[in-house]
PDB file of N, CA and C in Angstrom:
ATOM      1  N   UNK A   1    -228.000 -59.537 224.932  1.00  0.00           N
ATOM      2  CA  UNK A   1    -227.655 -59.099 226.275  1.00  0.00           C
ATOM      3  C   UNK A   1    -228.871 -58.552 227.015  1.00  0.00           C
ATOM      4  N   UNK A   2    -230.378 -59.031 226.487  1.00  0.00           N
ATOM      5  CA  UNK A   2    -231.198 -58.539 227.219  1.00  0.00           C
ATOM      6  C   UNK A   2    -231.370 -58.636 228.526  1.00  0.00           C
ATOM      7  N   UNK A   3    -230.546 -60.117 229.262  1.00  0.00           N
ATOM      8  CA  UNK A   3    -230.642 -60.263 231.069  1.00  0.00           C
ATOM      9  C   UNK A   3    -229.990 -59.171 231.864  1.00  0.00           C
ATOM     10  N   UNK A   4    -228.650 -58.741 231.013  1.00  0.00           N
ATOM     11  CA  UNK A   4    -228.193 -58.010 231.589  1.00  0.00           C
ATOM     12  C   UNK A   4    -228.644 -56.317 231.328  1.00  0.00           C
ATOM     13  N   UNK A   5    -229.325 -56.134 230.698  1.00  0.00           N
ATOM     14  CA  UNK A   5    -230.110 -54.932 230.878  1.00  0.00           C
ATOM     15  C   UNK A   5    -230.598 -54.787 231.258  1.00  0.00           C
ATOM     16  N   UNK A   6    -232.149 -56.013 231.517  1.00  0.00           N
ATOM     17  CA  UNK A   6    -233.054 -55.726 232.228  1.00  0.00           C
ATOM     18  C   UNK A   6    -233.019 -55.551 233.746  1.00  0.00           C
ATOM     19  N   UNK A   7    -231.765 -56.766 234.194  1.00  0.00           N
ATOM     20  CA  UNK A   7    -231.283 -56.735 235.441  1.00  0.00           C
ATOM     21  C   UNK A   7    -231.116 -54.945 236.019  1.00  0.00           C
ATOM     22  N   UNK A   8    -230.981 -54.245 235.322  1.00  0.00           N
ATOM     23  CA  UNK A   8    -230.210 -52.873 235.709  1.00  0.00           C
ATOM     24  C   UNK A   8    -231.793 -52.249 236.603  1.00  0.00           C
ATOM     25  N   UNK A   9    -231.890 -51.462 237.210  1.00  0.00           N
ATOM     26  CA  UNK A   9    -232.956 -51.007 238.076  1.00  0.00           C
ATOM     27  C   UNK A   9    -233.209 -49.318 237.519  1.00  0.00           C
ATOM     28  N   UNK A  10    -232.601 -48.946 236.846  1.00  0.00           N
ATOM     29  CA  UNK A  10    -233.391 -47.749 235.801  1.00  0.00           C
ATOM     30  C   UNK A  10    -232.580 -47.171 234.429  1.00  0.00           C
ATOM     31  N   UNK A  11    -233.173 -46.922 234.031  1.00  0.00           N
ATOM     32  CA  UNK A  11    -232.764 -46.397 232.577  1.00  0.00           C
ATOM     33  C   UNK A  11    -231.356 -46.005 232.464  1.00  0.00           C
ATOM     34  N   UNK A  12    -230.810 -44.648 233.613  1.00  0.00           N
ATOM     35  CA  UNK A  12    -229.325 -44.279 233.853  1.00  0.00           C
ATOM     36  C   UNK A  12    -228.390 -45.180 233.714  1.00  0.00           C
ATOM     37  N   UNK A  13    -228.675 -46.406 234.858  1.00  0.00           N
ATOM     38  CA  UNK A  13    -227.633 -47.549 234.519  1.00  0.00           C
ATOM     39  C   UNK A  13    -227.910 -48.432 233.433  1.00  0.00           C
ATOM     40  N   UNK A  14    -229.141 -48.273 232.940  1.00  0.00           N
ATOM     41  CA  UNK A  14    -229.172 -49.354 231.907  1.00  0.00           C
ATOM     42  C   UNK A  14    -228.563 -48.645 230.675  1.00  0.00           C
ATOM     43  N   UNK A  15    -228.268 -47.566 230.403  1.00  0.00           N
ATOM     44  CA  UNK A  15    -227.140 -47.223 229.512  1.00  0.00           C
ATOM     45  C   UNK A  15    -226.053 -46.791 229.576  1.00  0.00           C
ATOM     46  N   UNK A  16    -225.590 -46.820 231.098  1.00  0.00           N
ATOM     47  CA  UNK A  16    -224.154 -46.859 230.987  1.00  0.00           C
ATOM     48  C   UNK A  16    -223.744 -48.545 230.696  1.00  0.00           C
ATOM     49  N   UNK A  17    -224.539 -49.343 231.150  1.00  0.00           N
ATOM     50  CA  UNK A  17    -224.579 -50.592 230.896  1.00  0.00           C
ATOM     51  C   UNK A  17    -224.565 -51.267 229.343  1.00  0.00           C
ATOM     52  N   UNK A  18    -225.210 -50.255 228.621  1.00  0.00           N
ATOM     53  CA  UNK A  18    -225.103 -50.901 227.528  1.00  0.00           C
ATOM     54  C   UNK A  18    -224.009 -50.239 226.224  1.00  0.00           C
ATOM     55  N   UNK A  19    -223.243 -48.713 227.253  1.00  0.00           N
ATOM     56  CA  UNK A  19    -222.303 -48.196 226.758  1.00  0.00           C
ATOM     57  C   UNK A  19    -221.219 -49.740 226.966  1.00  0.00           C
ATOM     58  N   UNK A  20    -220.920 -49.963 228.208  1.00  0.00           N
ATOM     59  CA  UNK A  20    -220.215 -50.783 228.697  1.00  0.00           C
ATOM     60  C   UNK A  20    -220.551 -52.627 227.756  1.00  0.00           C
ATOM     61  N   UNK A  21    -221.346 -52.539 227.023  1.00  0.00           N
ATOM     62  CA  UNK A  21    -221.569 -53.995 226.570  1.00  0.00           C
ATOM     63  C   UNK A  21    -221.290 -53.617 225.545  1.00  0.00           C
ATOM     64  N   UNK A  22    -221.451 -52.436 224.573  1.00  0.00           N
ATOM     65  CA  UNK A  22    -220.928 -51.873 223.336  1.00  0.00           C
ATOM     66  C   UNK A  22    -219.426 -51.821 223.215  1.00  0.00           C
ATOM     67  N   UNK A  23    -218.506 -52.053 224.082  1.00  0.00           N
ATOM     68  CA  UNK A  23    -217.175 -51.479 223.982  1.00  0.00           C
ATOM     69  C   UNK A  23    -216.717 -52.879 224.047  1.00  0.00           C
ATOM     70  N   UNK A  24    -217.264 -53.783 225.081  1.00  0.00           N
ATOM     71  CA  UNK A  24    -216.785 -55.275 225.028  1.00  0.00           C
ATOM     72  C   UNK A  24    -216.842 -55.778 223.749  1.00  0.00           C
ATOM     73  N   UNK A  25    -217.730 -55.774 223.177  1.00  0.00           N
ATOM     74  CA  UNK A  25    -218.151 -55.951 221.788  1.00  0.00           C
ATOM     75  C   UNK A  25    -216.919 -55.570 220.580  1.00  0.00           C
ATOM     76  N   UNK A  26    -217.193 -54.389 220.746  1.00  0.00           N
ATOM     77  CA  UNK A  26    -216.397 -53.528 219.462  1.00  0.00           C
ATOM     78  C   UNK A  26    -215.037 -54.443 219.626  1.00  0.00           C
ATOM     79  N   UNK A  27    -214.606 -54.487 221.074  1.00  0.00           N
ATOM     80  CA  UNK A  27    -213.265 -55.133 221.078  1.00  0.00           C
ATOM     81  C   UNK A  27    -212.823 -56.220 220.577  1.00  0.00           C
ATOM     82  N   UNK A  28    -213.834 -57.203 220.803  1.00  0.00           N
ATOM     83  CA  UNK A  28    -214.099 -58.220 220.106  1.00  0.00           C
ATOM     84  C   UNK A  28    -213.934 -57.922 218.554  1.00  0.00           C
ATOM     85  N   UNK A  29    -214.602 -57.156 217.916  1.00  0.00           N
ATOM     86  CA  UNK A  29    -214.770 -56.616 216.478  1.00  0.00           C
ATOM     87  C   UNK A  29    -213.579 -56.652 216.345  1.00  0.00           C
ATOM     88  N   UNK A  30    -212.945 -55.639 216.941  1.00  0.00           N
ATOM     89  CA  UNK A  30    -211.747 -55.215 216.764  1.00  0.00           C
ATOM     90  C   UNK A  30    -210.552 -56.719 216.289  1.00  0.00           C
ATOM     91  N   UNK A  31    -210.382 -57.458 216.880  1.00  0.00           N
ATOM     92  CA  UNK A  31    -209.419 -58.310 217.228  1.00  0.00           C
ATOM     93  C   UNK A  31    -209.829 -59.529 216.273  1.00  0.00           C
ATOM     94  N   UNK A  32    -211.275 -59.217 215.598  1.00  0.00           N
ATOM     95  CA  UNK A  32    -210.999 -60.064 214.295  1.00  0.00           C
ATOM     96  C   UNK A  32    -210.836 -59.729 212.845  1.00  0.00           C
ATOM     97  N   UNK A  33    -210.157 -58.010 212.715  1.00  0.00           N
ATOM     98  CA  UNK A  33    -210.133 -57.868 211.831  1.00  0.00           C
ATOM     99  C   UNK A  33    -208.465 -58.252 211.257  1.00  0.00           C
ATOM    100  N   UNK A  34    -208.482 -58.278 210.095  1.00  0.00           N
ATOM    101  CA  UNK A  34    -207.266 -58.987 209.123  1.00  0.00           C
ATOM    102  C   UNK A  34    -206.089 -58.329 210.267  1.00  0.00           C
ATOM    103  N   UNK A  35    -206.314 -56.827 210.249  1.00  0.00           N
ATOM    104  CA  UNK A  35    -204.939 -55.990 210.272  1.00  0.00           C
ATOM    105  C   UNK A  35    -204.520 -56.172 211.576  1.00  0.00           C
ATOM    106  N   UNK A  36    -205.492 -56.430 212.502  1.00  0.00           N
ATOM    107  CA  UNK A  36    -204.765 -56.901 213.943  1.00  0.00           C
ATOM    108  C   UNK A  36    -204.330 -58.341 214.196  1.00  0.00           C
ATOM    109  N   UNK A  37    -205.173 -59.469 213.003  1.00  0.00           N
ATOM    110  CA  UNK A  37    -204.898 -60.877 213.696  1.00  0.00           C
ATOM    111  C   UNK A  37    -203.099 -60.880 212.831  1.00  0.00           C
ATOM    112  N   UNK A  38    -203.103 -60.125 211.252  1.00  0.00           N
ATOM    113  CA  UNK A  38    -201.865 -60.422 210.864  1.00  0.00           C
ATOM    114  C   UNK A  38    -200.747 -59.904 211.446  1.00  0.00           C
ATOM    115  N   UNK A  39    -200.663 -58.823 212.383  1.00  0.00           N
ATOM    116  CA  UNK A  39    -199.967 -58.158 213.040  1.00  0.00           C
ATOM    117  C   UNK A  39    -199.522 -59.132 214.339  1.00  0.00           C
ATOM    118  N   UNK A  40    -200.742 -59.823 214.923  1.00  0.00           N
ATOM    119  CA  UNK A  40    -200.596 -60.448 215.877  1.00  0.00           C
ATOM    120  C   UNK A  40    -199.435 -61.718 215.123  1.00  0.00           C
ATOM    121  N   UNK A  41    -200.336 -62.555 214.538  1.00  0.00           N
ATOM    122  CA  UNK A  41    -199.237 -63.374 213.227  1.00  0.00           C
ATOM    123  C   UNK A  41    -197.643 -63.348 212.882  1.00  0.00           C
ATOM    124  N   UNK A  42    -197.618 -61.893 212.787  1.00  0.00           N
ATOM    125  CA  UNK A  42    -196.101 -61.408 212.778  1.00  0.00           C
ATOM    126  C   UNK A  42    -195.492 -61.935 214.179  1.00  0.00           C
ATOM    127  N   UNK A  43    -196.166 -61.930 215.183  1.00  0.00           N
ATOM    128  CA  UNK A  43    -195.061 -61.282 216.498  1.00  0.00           C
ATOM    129  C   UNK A  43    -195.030 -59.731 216.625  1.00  0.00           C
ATOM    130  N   UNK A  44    -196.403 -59.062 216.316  1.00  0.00           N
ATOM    131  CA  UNK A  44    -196.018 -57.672 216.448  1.00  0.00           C
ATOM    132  C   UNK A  44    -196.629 -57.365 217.695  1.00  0.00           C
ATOM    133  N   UNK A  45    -196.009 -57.079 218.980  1.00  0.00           N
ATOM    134  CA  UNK A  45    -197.127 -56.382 220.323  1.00  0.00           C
ATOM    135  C   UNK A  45    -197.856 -55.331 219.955  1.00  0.00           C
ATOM    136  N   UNK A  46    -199.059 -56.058 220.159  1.00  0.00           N
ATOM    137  CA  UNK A  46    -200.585 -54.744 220.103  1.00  0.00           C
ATOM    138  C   UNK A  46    -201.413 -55.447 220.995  1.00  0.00           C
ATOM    139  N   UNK A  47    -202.192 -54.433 221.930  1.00  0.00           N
ATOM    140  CA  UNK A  47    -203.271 -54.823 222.859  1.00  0.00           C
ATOM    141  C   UNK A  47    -204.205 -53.751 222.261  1.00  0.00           C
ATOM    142  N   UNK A  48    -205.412 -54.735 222.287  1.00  0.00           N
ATOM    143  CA  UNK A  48    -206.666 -54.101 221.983  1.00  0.00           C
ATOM    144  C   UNK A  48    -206.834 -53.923 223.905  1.00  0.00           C
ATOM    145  N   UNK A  49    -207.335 -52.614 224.180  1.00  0.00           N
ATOM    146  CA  UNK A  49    -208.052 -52.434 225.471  1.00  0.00           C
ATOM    147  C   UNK A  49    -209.795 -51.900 225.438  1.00  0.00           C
ATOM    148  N   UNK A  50    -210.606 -52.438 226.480  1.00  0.00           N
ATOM    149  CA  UNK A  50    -211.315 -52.123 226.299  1.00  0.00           C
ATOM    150  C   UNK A  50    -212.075 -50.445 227.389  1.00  0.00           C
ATOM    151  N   UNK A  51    -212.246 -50.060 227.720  1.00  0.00           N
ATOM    152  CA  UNK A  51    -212.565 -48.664 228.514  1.00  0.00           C
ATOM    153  C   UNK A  51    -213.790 -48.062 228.384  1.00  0.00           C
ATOM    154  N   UNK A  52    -214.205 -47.316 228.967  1.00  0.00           N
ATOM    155  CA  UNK A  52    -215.309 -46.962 228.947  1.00  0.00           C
ATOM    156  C   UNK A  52    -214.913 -45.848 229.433  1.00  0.00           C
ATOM    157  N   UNK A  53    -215.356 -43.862 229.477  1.00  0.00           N
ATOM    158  CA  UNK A  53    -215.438 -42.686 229.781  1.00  0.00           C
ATOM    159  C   UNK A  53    -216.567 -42.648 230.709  1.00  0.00           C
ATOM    160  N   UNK A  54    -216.622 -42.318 231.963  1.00  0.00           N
ATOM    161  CA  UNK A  54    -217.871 -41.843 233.100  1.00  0.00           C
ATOM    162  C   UNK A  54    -218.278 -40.349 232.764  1.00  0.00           C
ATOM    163  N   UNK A  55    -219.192 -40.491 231.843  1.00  0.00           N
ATOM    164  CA  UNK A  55    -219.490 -38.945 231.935  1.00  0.00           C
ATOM    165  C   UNK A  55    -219.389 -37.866 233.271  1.00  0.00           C
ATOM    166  N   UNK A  56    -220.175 -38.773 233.990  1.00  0.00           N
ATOM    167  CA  UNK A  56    -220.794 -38.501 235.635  1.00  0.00           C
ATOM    168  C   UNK A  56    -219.539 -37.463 236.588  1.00  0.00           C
ATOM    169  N   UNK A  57    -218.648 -38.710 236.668  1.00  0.00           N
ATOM    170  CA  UNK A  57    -217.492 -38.728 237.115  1.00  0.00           C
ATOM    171  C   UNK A  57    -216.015 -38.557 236.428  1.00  0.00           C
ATOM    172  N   UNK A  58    -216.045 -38.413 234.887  1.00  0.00           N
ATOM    173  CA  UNK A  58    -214.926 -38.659 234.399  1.00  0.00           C
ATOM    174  C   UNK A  58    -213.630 -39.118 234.406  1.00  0.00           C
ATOM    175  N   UNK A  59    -213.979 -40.429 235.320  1.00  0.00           N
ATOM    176  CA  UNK A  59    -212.967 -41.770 235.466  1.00  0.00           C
ATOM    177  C   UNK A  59    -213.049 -42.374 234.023  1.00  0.00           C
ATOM    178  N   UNK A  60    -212.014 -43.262 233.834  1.00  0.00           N
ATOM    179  CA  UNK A  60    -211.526 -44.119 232.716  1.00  0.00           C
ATOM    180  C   UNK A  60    -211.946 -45.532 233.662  1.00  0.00           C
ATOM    181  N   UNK A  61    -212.659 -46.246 233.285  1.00  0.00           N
ATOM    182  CA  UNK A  61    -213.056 -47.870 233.464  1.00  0.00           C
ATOM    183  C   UNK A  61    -212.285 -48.649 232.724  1.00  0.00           C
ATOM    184  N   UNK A  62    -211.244 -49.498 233.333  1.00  0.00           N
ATOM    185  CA  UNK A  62    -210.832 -50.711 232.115  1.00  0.00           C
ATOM    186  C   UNK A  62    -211.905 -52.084 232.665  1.00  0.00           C
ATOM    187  N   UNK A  63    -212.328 -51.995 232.016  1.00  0.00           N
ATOM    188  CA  UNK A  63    -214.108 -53.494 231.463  1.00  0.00           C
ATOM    189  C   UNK A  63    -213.158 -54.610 231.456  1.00  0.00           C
ATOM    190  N   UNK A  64    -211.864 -54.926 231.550  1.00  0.00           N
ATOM    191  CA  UNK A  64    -211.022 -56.150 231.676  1.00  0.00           C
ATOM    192  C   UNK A  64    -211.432 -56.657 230.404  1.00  0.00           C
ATOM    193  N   UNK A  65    -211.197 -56.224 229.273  1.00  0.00           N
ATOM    194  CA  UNK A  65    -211.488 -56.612 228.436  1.00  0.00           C
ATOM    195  C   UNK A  65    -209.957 -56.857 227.317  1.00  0.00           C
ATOM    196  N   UNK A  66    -208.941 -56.537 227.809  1.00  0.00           N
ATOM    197  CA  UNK A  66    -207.958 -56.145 227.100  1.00  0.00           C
ATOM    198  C   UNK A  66    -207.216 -57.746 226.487  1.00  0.00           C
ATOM    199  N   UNK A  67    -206.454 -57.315 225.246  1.00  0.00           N
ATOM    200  CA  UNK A  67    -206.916 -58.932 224.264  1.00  0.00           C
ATOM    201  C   UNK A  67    -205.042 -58.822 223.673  1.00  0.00           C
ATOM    202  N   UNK A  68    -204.048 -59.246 223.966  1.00  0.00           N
ATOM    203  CA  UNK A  68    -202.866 -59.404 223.445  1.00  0.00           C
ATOM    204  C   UNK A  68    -202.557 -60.133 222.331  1.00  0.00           C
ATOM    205  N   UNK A  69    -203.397 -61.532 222.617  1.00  0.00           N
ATOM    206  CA  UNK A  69    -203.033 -62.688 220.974  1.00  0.00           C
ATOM    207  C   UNK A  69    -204.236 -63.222 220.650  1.00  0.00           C
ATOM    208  N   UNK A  70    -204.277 -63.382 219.184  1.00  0.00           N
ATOM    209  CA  UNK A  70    -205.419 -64.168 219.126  1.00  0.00           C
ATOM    210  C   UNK A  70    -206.668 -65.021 219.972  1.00  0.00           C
ATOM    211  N   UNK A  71    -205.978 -65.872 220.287  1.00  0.00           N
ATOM    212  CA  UNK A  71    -205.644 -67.015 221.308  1.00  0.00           C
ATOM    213  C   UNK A  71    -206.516 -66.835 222.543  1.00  0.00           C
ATOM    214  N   UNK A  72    -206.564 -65.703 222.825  1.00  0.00           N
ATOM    215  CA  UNK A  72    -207.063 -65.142 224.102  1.00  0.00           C
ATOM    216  C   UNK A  72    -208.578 -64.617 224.252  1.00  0.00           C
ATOM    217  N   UNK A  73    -208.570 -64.019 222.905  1.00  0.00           N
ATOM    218  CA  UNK A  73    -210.110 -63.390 222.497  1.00  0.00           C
ATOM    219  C   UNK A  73    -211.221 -63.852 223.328  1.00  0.00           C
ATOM    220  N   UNK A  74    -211.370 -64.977 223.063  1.00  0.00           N
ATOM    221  CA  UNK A  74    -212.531 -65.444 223.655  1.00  0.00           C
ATOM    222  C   UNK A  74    -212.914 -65.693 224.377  1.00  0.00           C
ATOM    223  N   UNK A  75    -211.929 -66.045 225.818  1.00  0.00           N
ATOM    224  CA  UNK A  75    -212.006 -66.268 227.163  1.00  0.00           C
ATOM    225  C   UNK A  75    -212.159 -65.196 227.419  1.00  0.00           C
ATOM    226  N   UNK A  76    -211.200 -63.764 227.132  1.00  0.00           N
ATOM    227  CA  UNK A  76    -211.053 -62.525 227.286  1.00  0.00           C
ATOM    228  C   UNK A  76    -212.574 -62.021 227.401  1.00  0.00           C
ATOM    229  N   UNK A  77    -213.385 -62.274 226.121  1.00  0.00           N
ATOM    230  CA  UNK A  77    -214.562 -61.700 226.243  1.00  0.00           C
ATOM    231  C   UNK A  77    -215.677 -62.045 226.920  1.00  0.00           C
ATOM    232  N   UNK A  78    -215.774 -63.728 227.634  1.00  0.00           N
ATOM    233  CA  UNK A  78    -216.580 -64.010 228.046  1.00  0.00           C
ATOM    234  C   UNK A  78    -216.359 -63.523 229.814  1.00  0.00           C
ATOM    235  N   UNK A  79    -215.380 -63.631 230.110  1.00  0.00           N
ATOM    236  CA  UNK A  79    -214.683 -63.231 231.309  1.00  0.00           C
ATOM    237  C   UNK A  79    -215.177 -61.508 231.597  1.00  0.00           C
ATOM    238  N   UNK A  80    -215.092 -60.505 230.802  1.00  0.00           N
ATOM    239  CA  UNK A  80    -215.663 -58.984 230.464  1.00  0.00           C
ATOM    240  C   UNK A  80    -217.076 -59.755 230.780  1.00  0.00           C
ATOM    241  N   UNK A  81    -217.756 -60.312 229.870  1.00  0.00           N
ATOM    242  CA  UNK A  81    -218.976 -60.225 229.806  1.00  0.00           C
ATOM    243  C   UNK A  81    -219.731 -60.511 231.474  1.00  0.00           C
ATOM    244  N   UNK A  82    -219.112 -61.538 231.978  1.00  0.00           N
ATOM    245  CA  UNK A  82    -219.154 -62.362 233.485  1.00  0.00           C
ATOM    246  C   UNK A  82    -218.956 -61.135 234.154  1.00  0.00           C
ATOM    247  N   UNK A  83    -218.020 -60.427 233.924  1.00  0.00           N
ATOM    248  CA  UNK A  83    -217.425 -59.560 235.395  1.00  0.00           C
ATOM    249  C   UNK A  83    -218.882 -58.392 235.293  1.00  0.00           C
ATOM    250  N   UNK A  84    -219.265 -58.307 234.476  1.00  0.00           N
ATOM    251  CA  UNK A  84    -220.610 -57.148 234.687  1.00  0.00           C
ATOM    252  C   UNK A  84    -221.498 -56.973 235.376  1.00  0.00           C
TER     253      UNK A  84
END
């Protein structure tokens, strides 16, 4: 994700930026481990969401990252990754 860091114009945003590329990520992580894809498998509703905390401001960000079925993961994440 170095374009999109470097793109950032100083250090401040370049790590809320890379808080924000860390969480897309993890989500991703998240949604390929056993216990969520077999859950998903079942028919069990679980959404992985993805968010971010504004120190600054202490708003909640949803990064549109949020992942319902398998199935979805990957559009899900490239779509997060695009919207940045």
């Amino acid at each position: 994700h170095d374009a999109k860091l470097a793109a950032m114009p100083d250090t401040p945003q370049r790590i809320d930026r890379l808080c924000e590329l860390n969480v897309i990520e993890q989500v991703a992580n998240v949604c390929q481990t056993t216990i969520v894809r077999d859950a998903w498998d079942r028919g069990q509703k679980l959404a992985v969401h993805g968010w971010v905390y504004g120190l600054k401001d202490g708003l909640v960000s949803d990064l549109g990252s949020t992942v319902t079925e398998t199935s979805q993961a990957a559009a899900v994440y490239q779509g997060a990754l695009a919207a940045l």
